[in-house]
Protein backbone atom coordinates (compact mmCIF):
# COMPACT_ATOMS: atom_id res chain seq x y z
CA UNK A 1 168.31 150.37 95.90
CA UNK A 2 169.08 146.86 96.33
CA UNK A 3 169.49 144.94 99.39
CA UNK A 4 172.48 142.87 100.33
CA UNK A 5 171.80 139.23 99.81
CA UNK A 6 171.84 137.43 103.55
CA UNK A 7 170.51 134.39 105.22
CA UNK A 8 167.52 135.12 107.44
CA UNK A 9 169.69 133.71 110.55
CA UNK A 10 172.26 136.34 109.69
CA UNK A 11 169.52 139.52 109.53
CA UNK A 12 168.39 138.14 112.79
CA UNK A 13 171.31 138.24 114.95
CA UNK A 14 172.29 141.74 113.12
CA UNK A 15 168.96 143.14 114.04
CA UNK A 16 169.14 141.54 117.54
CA UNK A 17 171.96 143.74 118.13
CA UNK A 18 170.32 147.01 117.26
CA UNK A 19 167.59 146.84 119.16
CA UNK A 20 169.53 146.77 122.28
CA UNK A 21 169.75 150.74 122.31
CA UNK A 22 165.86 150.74 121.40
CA UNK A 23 163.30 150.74 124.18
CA UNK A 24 161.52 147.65 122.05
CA UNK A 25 162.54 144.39 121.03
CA UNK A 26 162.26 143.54 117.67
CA UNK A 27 161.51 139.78 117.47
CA UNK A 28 162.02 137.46 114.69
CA UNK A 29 161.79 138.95 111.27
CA UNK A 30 159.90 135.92 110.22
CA UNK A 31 156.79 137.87 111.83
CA UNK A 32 156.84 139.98 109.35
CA UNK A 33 154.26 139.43 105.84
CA UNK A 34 156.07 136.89 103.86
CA UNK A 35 156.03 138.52 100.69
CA UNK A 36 158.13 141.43 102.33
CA UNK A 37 160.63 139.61 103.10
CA UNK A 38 162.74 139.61 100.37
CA UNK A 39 163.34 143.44 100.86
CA UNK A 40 165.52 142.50 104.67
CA UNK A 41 167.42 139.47 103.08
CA UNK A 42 167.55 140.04 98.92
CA UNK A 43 166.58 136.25 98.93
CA UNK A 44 162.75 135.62 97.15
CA UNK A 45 160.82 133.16 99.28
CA UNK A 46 160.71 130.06 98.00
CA UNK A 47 157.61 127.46 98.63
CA UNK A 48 159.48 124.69 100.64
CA UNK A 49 160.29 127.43 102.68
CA UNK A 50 157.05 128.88 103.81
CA UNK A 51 155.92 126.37 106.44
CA UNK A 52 159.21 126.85 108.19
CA UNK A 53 159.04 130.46 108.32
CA UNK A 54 155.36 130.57 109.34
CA UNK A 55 156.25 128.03 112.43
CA UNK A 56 158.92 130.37 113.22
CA UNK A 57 156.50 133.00 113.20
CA UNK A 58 153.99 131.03 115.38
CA UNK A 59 156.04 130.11 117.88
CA UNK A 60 157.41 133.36 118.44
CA UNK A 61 153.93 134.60 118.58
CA UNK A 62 152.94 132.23 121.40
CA UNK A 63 155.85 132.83 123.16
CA UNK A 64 154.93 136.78 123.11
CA UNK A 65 151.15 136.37 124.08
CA UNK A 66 152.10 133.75 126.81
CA UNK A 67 154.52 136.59 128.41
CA UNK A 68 152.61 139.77 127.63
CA UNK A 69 150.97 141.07 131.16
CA UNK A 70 147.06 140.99 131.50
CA UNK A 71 147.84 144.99 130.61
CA UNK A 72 148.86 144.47 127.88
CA UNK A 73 145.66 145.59 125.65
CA UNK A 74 145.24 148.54 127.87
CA UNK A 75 148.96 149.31 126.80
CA UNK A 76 148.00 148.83 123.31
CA UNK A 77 144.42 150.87 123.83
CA UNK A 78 146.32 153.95 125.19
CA UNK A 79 148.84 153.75 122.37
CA UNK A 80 146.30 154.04 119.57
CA UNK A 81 144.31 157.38 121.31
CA UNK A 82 147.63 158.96 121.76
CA UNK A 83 148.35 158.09 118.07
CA UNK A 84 145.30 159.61 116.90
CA UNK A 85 143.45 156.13 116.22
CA UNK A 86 139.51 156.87 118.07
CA UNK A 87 138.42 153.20 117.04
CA UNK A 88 140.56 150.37 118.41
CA UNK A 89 139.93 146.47 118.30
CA UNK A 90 136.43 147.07 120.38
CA UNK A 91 135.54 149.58 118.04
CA UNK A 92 136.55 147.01 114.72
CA UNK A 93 134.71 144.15 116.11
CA UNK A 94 131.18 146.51 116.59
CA UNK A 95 131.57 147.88 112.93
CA UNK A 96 132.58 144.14 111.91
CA UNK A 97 129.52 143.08 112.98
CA UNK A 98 127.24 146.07 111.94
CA UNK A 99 128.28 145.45 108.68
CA UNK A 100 127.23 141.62 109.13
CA UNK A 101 124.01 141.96 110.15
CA UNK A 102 122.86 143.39 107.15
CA UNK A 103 124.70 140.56 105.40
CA UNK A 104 123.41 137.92 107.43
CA UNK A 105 119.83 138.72 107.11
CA UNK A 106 119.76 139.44 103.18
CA UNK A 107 121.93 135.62 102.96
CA UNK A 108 118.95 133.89 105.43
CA UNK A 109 116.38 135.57 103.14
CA UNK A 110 117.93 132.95 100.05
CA UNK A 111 118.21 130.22 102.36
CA UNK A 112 116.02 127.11 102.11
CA UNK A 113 113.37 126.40 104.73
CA UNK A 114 114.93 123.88 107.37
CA UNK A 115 118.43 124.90 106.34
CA UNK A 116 120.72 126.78 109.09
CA UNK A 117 123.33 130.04 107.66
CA UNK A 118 126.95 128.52 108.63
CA UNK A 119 128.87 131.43 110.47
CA UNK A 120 132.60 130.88 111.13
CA UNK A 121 134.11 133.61 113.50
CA UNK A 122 137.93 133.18 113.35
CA UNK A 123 140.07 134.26 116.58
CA UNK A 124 136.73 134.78 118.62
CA UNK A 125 138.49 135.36 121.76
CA UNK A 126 135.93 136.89 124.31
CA UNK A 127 133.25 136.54 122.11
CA UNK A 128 132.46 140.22 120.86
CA UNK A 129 132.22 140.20 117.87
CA UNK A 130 129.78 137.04 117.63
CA UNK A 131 127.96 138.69 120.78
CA UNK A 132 127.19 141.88 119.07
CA UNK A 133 126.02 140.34 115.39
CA UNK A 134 123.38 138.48 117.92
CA UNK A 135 122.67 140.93 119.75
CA UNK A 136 121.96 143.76 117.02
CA UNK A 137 119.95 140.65 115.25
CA UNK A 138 117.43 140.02 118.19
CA UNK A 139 117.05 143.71 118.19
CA UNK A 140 115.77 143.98 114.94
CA UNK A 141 113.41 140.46 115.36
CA UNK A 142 111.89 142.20 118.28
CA UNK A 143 110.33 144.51 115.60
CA UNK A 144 109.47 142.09 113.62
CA UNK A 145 112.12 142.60 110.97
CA UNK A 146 113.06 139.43 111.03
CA UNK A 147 111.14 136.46 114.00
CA UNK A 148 113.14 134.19 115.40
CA UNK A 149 116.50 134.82 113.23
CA UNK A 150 119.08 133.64 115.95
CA UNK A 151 117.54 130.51 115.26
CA UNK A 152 118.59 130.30 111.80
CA UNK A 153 122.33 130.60 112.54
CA UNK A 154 124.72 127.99 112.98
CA UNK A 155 127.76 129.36 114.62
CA UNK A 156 131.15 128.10 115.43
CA UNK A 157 133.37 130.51 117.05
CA UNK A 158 137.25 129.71 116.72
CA UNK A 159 139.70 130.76 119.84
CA UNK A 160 143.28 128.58 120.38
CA UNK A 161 143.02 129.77 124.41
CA UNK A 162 139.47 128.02 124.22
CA UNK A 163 141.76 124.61 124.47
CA UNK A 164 141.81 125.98 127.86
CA UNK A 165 138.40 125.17 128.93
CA UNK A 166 138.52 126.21 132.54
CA UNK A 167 136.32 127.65 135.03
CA UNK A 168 138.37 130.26 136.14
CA UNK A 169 141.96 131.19 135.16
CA UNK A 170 144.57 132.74 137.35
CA UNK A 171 146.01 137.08 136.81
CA UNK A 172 149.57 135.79 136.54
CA UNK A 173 150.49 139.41 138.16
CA UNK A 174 147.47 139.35 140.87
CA UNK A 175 146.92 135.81 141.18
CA UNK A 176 143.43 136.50 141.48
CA UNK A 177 141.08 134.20 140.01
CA UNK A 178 139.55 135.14 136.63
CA UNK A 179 137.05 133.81 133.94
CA UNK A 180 138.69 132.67 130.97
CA UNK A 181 137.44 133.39 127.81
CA UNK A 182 134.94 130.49 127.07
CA UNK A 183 133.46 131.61 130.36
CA UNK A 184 133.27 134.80 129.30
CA UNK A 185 131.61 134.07 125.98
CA UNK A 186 129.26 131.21 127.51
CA UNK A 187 127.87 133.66 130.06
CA UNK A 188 126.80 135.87 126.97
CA UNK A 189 125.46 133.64 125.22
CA UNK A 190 123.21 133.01 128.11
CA UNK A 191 122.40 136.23 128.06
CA UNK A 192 120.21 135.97 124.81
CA UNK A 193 116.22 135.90 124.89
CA UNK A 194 117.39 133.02 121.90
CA UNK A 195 119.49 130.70 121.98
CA UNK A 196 121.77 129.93 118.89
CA UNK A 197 123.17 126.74 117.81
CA UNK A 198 126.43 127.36 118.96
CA UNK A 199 129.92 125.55 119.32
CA UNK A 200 132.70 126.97 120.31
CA UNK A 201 136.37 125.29 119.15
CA UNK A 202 139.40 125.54 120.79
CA UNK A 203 141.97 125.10 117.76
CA UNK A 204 144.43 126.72 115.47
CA UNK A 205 143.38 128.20 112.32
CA UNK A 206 145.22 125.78 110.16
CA UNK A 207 144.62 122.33 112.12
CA UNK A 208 140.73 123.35 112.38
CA UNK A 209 140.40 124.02 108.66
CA UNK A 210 141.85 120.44 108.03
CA UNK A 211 138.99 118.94 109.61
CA UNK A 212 136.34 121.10 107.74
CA UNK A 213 135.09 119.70 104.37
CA UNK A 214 135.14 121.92 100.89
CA UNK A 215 132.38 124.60 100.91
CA UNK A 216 131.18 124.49 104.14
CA UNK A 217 130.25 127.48 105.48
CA UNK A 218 128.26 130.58 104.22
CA UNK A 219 129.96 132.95 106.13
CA UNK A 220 133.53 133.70 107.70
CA UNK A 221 134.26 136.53 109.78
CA UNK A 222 137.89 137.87 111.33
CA UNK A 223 138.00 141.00 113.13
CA UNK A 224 142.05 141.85 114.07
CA UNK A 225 143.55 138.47 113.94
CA UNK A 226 145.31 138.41 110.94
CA UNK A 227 148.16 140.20 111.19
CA UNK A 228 149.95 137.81 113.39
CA UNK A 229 149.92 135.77 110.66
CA UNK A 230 152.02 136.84 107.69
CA UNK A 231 151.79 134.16 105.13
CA UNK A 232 148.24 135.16 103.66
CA UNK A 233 147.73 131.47 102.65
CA UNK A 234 144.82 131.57 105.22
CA UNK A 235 143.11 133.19 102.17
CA UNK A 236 143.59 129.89 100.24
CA UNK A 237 141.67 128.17 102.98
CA UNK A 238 138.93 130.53 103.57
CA UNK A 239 138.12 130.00 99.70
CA UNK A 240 137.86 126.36 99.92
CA UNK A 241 135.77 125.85 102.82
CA UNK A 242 133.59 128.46 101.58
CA UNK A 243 130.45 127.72 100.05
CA UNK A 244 129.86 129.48 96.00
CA UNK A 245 127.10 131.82 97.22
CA UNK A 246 129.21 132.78 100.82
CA UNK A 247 130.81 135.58 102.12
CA UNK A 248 134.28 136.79 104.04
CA UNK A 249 133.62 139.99 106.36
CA UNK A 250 137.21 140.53 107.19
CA UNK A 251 138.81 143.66 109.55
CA UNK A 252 142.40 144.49 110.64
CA UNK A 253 145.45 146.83 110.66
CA UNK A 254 147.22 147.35 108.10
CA UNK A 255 150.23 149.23 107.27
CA UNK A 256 153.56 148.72 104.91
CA UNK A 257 156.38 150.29 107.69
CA UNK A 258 157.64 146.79 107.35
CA UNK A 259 157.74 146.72 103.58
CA UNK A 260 161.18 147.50 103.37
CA UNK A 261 164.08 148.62 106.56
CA UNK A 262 164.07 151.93 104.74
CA UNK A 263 160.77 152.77 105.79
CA UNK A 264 161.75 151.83 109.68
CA UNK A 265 164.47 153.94 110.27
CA UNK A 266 162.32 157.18 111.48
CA UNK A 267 160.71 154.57 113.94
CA UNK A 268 164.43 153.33 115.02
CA UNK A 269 164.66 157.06 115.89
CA UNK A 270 161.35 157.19 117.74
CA UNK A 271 162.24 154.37 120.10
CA UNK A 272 166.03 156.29 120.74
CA UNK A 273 168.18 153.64 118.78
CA UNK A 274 171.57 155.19 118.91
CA UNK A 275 172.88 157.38 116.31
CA UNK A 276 175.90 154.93 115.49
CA UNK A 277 173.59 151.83 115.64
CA UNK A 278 170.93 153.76 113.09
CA UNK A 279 174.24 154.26 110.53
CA UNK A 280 175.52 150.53 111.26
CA UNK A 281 171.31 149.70 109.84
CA UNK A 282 171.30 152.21 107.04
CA UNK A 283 175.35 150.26 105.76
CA UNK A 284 173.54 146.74 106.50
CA UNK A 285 170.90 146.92 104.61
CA UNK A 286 172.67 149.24 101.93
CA UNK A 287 169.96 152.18 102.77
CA UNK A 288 171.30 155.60 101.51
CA UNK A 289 170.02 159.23 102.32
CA UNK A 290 166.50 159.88 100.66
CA UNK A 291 165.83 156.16 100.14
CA UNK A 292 162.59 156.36 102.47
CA UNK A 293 160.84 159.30 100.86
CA UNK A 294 161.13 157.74 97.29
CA UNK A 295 159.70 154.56 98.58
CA UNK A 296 156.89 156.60 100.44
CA UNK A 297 156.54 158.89 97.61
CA UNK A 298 154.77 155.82 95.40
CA UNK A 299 152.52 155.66 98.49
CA UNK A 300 148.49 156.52 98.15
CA UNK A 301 147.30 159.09 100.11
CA UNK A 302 145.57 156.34 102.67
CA UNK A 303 148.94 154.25 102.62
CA UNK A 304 150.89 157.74 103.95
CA UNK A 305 149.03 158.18 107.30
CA UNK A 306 148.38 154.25 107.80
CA UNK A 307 152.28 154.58 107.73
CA UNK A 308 152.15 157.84 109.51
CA UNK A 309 149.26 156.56 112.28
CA UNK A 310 151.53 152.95 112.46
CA UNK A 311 154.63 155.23 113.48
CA UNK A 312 153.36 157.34 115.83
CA UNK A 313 151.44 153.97 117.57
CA UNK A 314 154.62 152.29 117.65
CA UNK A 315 156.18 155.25 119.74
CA UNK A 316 153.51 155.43 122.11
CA UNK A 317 153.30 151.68 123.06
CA UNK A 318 156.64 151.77 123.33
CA UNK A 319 156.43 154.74 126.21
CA UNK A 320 153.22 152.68 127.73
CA UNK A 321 155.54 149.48 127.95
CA UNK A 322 158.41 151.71 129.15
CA UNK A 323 156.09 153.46 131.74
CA UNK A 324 155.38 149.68 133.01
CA UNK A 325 158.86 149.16 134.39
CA UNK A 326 162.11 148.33 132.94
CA UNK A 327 161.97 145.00 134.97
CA UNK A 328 159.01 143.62 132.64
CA UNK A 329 161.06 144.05 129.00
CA UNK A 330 164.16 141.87 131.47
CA UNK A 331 161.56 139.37 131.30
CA UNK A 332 160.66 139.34 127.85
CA UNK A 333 157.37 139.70 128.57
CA UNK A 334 156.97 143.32 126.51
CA UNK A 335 155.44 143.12 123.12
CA UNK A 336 157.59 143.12 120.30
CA UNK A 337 158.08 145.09 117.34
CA UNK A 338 157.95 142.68 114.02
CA UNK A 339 153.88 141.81 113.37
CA UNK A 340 152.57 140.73 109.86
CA UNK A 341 151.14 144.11 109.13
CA UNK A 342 151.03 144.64 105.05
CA UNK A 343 149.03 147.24 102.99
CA UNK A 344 145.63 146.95 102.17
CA UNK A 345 146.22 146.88 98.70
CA UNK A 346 148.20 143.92 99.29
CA UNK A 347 145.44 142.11 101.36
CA UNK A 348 143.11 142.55 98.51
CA UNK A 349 145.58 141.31 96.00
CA UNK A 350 146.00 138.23 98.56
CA UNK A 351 142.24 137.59 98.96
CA UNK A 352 142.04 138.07 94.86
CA UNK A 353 144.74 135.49 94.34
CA UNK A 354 142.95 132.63 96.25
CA UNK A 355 139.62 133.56 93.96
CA UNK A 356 137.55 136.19 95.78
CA UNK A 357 136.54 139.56 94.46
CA UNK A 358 135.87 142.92 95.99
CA UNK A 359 134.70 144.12 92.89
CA UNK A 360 131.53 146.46 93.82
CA UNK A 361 129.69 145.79 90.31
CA UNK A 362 129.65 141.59 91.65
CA UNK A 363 128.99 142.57 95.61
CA UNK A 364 125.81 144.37 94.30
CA UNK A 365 124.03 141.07 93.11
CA UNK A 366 125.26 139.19 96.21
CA UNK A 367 122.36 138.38 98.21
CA UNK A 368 124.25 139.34 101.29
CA UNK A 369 126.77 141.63 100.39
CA UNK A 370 123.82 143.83 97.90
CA UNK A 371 122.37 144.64 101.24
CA UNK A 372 125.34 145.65 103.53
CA UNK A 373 124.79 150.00 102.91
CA UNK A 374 128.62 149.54 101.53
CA UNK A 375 131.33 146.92 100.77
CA UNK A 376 134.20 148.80 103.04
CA UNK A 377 135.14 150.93 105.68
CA UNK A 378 137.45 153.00 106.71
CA UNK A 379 137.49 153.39 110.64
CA UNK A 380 139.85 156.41 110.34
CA UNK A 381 139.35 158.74 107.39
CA UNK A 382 141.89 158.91 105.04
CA UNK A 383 143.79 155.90 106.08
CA UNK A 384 143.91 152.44 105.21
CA UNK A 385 145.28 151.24 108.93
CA UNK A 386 142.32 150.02 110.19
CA UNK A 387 139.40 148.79 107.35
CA UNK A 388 136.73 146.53 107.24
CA UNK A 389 135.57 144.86 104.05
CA UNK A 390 133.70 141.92 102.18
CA UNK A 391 134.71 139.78 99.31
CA UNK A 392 132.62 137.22 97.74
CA UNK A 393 134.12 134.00 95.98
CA UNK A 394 134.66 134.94 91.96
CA UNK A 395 133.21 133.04 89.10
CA UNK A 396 136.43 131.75 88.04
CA UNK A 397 136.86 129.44 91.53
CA UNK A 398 139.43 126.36 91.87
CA UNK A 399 138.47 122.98 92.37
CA UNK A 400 139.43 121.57 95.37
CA UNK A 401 139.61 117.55 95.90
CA UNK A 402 137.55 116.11 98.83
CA UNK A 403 139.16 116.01 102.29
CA UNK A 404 139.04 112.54 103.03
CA UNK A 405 139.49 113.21 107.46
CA UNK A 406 137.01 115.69 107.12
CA UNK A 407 135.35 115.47 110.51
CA UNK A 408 132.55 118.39 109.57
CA UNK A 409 130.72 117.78 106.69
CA UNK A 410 128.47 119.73 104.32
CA UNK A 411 125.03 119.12 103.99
């Protein structure tokens, strides 16, 4: 099976098409993981292309966010119960940060007196996932696990909307007056017997990490941000601003229906794409009759119902954005179809290629990691669609030269 060699321009405007009989839209197929994208156009990626197709991807992810309704994560809530998926984003970011604690505590234990553990918390947002490490880390000082450990953290929370810094922000729908997220996460912070040292940072992944000098922090968390980002090159920049002893807690979705357009074409069906316009796919992309099950069929058990879980999601958030009014998707204010979704395996083999490990044998004698009661989980048993893990840097690490505008500097 070998797909027709096209420009990406040319997939686009074909797949723009198609989608017209679907009840979603199917956005730019620059959204998609980068390394999959040779399967929709026949054409490997090359590296001078890679910053174009992320800032594609980018802006077409702002665009989406800026139209989506304030509804839109109930939309997205409902989907994944009717879809069989009991833990959502809320649910990530508490096990995220369970697993942390653990982490945190055994890493402060090796620190030196005077010295503060550097937590980065990437695509904060409201603040939950920071807010529940601390809180779950007072808890156990009260009992004298641990006095005074908030102290001891240095934490920079990372949210573009924190650019934003109002005091209230406006329901576009209501027009009712709202807090915005710094609000939100300031008002929690608050909340806390003690206070951490705390900064939050309104900035992009990429343009913050260019201020931040080689091996800075001890510890980076991301709980369901990256996959609306589908160049994994953010692994490249984790490693270097992490510090030799530090550790990445990282949690998200993951599935590979977007692998290849075989795998889509039961999910073309789901959102009631036209017969003729599911044949006119199949011809385009040179897809014949069985073509999905043998890719599938090479497919671990955990990668069959992430694919199974992603497909029935994807028809029930298209139903919730349906059930919102046709007027909305006129707007273009629905959410669309293309995300940077990949397999697991392939995030691993990302994180592995930038110099981290998730090998279990080297998490044991992490000071951290050795103490978290296990290196992974799986949020829904037997699949790989939603997981939260830890690697540690490897011993074979890259050298990375100084970053002379470095406006954060290691100690």
């Amino acid at each position: 099976m070998k797909t027709p060699v096209r420009e990406r321009e040319e997939v686009n405007e074909f797949l723009t098409g198609i989608f017209e009989s679907a009840s979603m839209t199917c956005g730019a197929i620059e959204r998609i993981f980068v390394k999959y994208l040779k399967n929709w156009t026949g054409i490997e990626v090359k590296e001078d292309e890679r910053k174009s197709i992320a800032d594609i991807a980018k802006e077409s992810y702002q665009r989406e966010w800026k139209n989506s309704s304030p509804e839109t994560h109930t939309y997205i809530e409902e989907a994944c119960m009717k879809a069989g998926l009991k833990e959502g984003n809320k649910s990530m970011n508490a096990k995220l940060a369970q697993m942390a604690v653990p982490v945190i505590q055994g890493m402060l234990a090796e620190l030196p007196r005077k010295k503060k553990l550097r937590i980065l918390d990437i695509g904060a947002g409201d603040g939950d996932t920071t807010g529940e490490i601390l809180e779950l880390l007072h808890h156990r000082s009260e009992y004298g696990i641990m006095p005074s450990i908030i102290q001891d953290c240095e934490i920079i929370t990372l949210e573009p909307a924190y650019a934003k810094i109002e005091l209230e922000e406006t329901d576009p729908e209501t027009g009712e007056r709202k807090e915005s997220k710094i609000q939100k996460l300031a008002k929690r912070m608050r909340g806390l017997p003690v206070q951490p040292v705390w900064t939050p940072v309104g900035s992009g992944f990429e343009s913050f990490m260019a201020m931040v000098s080689p091996r800075y922090f001890d510890v980076i968390l991301s709980s369901a941000v990256m996959h609306h980002v589908p160049d994994p090159s953010y692994w490249f920049m984790m490693e270097e601003k992490l510090k030799t002893n530090g550790i990445v807690i990282f949690g998200d979705w993951y599935t590979n229906i977007f692998s290849h357009p075989a795998l889509l074409v039961p999910t073309l069906r789901d959102l009631g794409t036209s017969d003729a316009d599911i044949r006119e796919y199949q011809n385009y992309f040179g897809i014949s009759a069985g073509d999905g099950q043998r890719i599938e069929s090479s497919f671990t058990p955990e990668q069959k119902k992430s694919l199974e879980h992603m497909r029935k999601y994807i028809m029930h958030l298209s139903k919730e954005l349906a059930r919102a009014g046709r007027e909305k998707r006129e707007r273009d204010s629905d959410l669309l179809l293309f995300e940077g979704h990949h397999a697991h395996a392939d995030t691993i083999k990302a994180a592995e290629e930038a110099g981290f490990t998730a090998d279990k044998g080297i998490l044991s004698k992490h000071a951290g990691a050795s103490k978290a009661k296990a290196p992974v989980y799986h949020m829904n048993p037997g699949s790989d669609i939603s997981t939260v893990f830890m690697v540690v840097p490897n011993k074979k690490r890259k050298t990375f030269p100084p970053v002379k505008s470095a406006k954060i500097r290691s100690r």
